[in-house]
C-alpha atoms as a PDB file:
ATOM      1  CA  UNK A   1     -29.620   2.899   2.379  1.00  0.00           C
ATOM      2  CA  UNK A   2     -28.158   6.299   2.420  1.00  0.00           C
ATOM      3  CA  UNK A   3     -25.652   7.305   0.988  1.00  0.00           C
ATOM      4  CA  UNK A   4     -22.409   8.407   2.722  1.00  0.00           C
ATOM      5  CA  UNK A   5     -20.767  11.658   3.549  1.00  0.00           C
ATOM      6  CA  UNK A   6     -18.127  12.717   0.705  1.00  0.00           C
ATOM      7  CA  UNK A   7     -15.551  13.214   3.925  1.00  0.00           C
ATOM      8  CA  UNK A   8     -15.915   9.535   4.745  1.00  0.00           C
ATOM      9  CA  UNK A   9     -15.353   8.294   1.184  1.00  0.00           C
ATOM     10  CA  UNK A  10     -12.305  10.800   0.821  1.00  0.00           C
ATOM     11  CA  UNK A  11     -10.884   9.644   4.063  1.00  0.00           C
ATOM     12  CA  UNK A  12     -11.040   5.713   3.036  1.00  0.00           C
ATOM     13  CA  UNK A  13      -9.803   6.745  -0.439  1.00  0.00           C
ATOM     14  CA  UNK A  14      -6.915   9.015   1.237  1.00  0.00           C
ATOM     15  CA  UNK A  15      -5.974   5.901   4.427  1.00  0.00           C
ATOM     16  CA  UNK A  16      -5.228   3.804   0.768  1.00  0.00           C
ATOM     17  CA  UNK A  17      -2.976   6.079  -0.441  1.00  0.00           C
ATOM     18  CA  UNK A  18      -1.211   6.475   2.622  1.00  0.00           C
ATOM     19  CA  UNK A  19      -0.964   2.813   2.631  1.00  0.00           C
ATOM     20  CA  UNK A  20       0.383   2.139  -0.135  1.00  0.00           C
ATOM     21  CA  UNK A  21       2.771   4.722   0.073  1.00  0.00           C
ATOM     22  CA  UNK A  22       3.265   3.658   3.337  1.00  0.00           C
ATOM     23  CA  UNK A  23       4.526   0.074   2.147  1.00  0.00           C
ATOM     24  CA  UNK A  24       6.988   1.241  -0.652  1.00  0.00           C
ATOM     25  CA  UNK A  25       8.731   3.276   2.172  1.00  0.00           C
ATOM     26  CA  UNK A  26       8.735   0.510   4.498  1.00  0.00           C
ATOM     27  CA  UNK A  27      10.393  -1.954   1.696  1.00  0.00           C
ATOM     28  CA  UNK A  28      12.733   1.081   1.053  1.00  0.00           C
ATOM     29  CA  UNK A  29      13.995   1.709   4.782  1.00  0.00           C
ATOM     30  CA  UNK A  30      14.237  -2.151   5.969  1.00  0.00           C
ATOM     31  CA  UNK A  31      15.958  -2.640   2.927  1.00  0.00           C
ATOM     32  CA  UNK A  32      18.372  -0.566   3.155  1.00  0.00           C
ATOM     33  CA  UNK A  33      18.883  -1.554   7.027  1.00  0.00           C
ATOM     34  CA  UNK A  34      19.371  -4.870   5.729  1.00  0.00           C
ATOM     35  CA  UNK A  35      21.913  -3.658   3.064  1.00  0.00           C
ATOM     36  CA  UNK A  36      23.764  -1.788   5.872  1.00  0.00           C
ATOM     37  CA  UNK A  37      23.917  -4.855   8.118  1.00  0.00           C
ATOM     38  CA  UNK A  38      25.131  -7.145   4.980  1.00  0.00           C
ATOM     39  CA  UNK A  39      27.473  -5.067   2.948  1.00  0.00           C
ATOM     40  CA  UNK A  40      24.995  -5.837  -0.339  1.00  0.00           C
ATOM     41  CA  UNK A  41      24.419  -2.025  -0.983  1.00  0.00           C
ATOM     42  CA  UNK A  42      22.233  -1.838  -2.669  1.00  0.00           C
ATOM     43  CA  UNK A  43      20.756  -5.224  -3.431  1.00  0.00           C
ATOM     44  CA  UNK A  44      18.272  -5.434  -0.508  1.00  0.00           C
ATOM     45  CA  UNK A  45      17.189  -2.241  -0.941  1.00  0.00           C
ATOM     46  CA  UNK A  46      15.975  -2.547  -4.371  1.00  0.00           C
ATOM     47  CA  UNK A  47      14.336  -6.301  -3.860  1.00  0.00           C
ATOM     48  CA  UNK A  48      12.552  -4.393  -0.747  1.00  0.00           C
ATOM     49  CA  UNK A  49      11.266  -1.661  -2.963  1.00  0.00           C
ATOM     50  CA  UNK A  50       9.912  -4.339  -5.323  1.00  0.00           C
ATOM     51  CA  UNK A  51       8.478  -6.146  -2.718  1.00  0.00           C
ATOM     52  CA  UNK A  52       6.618  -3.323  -0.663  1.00  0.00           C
ATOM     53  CA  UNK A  53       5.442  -2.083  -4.375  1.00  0.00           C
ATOM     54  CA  UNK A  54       3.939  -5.801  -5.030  1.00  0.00           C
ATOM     55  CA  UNK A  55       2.154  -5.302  -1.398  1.00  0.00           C
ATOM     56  CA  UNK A  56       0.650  -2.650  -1.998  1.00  0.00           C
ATOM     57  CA  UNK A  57      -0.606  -2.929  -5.314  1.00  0.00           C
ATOM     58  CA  UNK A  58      -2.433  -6.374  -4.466  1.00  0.00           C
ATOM     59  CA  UNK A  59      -4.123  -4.436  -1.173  1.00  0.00           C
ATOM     60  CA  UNK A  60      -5.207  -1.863  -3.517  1.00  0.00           C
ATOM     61  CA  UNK A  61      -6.587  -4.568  -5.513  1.00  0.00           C
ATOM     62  CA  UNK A  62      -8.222  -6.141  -3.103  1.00  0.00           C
ATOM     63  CA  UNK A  63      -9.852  -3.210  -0.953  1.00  0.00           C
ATOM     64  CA  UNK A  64     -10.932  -1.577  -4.747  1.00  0.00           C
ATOM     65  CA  UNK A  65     -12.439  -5.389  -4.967  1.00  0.00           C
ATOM     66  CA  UNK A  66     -14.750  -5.139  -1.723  1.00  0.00           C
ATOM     67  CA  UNK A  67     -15.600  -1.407  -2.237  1.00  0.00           C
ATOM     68  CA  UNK A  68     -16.501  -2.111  -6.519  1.00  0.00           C
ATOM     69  CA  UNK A  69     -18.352  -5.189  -4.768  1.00  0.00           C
ATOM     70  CA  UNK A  70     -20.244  -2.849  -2.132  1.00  0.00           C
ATOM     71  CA  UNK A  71     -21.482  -0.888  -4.172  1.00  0.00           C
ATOM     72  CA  UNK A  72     -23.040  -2.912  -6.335  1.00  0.00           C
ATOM     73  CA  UNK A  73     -25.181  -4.583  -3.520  1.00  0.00           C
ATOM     74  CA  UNK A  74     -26.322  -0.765  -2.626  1.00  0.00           C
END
């Protein structure tokens, strides 16, 4: 099989770390919505940081998984 463009690689490599950022924000801004809704400033807002972090680190493990796992079958 060939073997694919260096854009495409950078691109699925670059979506990932917009994801993950992407899930530490979103932890960070419901959280603090929720903290602003329950008076628990700022409780929520640091157990939604934790949580988006824990997200995101087990769908970097897992997409690193398939892509380790692709290219060994190539």
């Amino acid at each position: 099989m060939a073997r694919e463009s260096p854009f495409i690689t950078y691109g699925k490599y670059g979506a990932l770390g917009f994801e993950f950022a992407g899930a530490i924000i979103a932890g960070l801004l419901i959280g603090n919505y929720a903290d602003t809704q329950f008076g628990t400033t700022p409780l929520l807002m640091v157990i939604g940081v934790i949580v988006g972090m824990s997200g995101a680190v087990y769908r970097l493990i897992i997409v690193l998984q398939r892509l380790s796992a692709r290219d060994k079958d190539n």
